[in-house]
N, C-alpha and C. Protein backbone atom coordinates (compact mmCIF):
# COMPACT_ATOMS: atom_id res chain seq x y z
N UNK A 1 -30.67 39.46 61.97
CA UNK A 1 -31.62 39.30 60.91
C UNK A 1 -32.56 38.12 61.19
N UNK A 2 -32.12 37.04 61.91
CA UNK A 2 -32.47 35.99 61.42
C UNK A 2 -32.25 35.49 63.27
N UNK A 3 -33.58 34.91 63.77
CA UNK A 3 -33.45 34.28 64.90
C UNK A 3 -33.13 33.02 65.02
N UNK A 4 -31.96 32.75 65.78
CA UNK A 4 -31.80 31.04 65.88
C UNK A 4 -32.54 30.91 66.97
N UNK A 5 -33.03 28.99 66.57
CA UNK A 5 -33.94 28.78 67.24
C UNK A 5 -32.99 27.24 67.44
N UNK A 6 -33.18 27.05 68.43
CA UNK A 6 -32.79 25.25 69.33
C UNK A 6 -33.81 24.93 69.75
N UNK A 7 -33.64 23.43 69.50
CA UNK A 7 -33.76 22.66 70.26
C UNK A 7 -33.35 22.43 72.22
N UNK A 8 -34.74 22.42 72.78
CA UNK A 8 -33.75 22.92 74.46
C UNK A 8 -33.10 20.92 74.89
N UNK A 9 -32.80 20.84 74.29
CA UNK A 9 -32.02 19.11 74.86
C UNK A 9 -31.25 18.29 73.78
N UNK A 10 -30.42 18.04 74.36
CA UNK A 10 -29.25 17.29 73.19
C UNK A 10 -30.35 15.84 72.54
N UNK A 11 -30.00 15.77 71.19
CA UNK A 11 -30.17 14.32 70.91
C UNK A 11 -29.27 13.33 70.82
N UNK A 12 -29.57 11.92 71.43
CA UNK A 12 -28.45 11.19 71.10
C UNK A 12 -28.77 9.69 70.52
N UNK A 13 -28.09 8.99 69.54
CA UNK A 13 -28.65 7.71 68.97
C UNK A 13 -27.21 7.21 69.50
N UNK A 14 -27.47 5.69 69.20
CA UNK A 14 -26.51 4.92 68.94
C UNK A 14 -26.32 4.73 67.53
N UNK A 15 -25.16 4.22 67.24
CA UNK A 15 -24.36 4.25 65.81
C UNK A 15 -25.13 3.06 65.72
N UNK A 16 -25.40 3.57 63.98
CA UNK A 16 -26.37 2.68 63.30
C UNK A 16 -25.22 1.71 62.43
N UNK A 17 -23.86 1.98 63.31
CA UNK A 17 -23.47 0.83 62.45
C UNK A 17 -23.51 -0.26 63.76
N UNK A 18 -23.38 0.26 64.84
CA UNK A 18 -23.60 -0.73 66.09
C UNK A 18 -24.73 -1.91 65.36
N UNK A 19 -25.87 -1.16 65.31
CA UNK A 19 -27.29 -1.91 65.43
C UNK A 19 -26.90 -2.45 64.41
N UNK A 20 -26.21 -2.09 63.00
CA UNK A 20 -26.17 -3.22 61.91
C UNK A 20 -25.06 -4.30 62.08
N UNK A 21 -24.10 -4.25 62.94
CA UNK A 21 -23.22 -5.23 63.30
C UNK A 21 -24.26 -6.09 64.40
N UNK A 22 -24.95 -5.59 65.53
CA UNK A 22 -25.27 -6.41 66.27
C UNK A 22 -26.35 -7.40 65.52
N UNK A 23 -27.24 -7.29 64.44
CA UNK A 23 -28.36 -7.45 63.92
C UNK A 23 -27.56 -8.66 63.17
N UNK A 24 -26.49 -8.25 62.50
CA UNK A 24 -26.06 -9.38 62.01
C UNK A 24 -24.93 -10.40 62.49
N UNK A 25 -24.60 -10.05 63.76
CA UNK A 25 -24.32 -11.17 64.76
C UNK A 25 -25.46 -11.94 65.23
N UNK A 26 -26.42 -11.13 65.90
CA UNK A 26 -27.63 -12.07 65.92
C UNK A 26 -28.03 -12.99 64.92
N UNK A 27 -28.17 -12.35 63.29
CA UNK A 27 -28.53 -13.67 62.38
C UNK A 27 -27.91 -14.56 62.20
N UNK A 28 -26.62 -13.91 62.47
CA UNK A 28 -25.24 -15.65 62.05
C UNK A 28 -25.41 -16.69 63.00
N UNK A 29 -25.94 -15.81 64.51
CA UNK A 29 -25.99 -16.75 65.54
C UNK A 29 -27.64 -17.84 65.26
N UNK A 30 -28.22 -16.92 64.47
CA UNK A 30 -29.58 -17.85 64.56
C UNK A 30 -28.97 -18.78 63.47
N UNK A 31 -28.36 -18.16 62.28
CA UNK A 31 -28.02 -19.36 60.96
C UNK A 31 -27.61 -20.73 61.62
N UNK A 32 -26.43 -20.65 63.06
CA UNK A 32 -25.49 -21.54 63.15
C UNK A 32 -26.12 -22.51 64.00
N UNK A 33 -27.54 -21.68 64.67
CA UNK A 33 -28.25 -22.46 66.02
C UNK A 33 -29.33 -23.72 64.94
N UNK A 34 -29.91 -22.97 63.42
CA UNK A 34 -30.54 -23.39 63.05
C UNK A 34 -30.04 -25.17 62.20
N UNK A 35 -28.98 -24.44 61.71
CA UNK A 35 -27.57 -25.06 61.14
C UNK A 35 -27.59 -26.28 61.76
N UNK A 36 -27.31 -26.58 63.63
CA UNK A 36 -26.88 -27.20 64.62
C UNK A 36 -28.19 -27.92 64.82
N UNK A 37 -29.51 -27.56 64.67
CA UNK A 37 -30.66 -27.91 64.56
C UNK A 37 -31.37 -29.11 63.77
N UNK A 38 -30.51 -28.70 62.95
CA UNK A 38 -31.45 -29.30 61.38
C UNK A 38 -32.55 -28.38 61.16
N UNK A 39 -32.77 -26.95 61.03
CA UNK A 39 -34.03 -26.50 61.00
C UNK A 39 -33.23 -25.92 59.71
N UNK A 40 -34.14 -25.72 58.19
CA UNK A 40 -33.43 -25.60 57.20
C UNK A 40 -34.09 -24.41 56.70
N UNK A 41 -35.21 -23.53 57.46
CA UNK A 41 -35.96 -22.79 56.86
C UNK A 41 -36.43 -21.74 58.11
N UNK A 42 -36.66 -20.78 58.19
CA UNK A 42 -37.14 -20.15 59.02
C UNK A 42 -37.80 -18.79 58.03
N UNK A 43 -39.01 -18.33 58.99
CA UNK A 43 -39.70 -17.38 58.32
C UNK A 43 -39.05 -15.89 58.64
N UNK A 44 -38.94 -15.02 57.75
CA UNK A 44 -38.78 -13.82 57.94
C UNK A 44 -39.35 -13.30 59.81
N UNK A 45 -40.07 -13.54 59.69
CA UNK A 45 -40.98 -13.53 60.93
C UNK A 45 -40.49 -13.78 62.04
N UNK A 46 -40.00 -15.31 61.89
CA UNK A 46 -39.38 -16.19 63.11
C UNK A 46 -38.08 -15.20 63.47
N UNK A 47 -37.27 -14.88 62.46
CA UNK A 47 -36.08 -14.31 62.16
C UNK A 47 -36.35 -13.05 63.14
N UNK A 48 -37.11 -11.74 62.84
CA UNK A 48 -37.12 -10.78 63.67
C UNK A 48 -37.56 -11.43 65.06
N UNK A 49 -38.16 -12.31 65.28
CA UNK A 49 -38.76 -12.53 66.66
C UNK A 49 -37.30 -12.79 67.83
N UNK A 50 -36.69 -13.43 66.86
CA UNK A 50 -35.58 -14.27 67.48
C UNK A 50 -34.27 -13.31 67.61
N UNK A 51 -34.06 -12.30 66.77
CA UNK A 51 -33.43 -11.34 67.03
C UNK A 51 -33.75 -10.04 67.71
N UNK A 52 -35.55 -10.21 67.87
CA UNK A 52 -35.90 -9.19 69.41
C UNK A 52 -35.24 -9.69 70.71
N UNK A 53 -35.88 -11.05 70.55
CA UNK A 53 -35.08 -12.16 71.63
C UNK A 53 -33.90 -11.72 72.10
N UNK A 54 -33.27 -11.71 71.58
CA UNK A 54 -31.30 -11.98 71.63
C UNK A 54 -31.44 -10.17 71.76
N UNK A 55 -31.81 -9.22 71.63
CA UNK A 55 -31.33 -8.39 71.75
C UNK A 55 -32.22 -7.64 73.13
N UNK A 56 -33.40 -7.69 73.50
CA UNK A 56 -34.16 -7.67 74.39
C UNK A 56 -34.49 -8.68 75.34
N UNK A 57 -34.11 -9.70 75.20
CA UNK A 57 -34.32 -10.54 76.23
C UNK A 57 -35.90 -11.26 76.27
């Protein structure tokens, strides 16, 4: 009745609980660097930059 249709190639992600554990290892690590710093404030901004950093190099 009814034609199945595919996709011709598997999809694959990584577990989005990976990326939410790693994301927030990265922030604890920026909290503790900032912490160790004296830096008492950081911008949303700074925050993703620094966790592209740490996760991209």
């Amino acid at each position: 009745m009814y034609d199945i249709k595919k996709i011709p190639f598997e999809i694959q992600a990584s577990s989005a609980f990976t990326d939410r554990e790693q994301g927030r290892n990265a922030f604890m690590t920026l909290c503790q660097e900032a912490k160790q710093n004296s830096i008492q404030y950081m911008s949303l901004d700074e925050i993703n930059a620094e966790i592209q950093k740490a996760r991209y190099g």
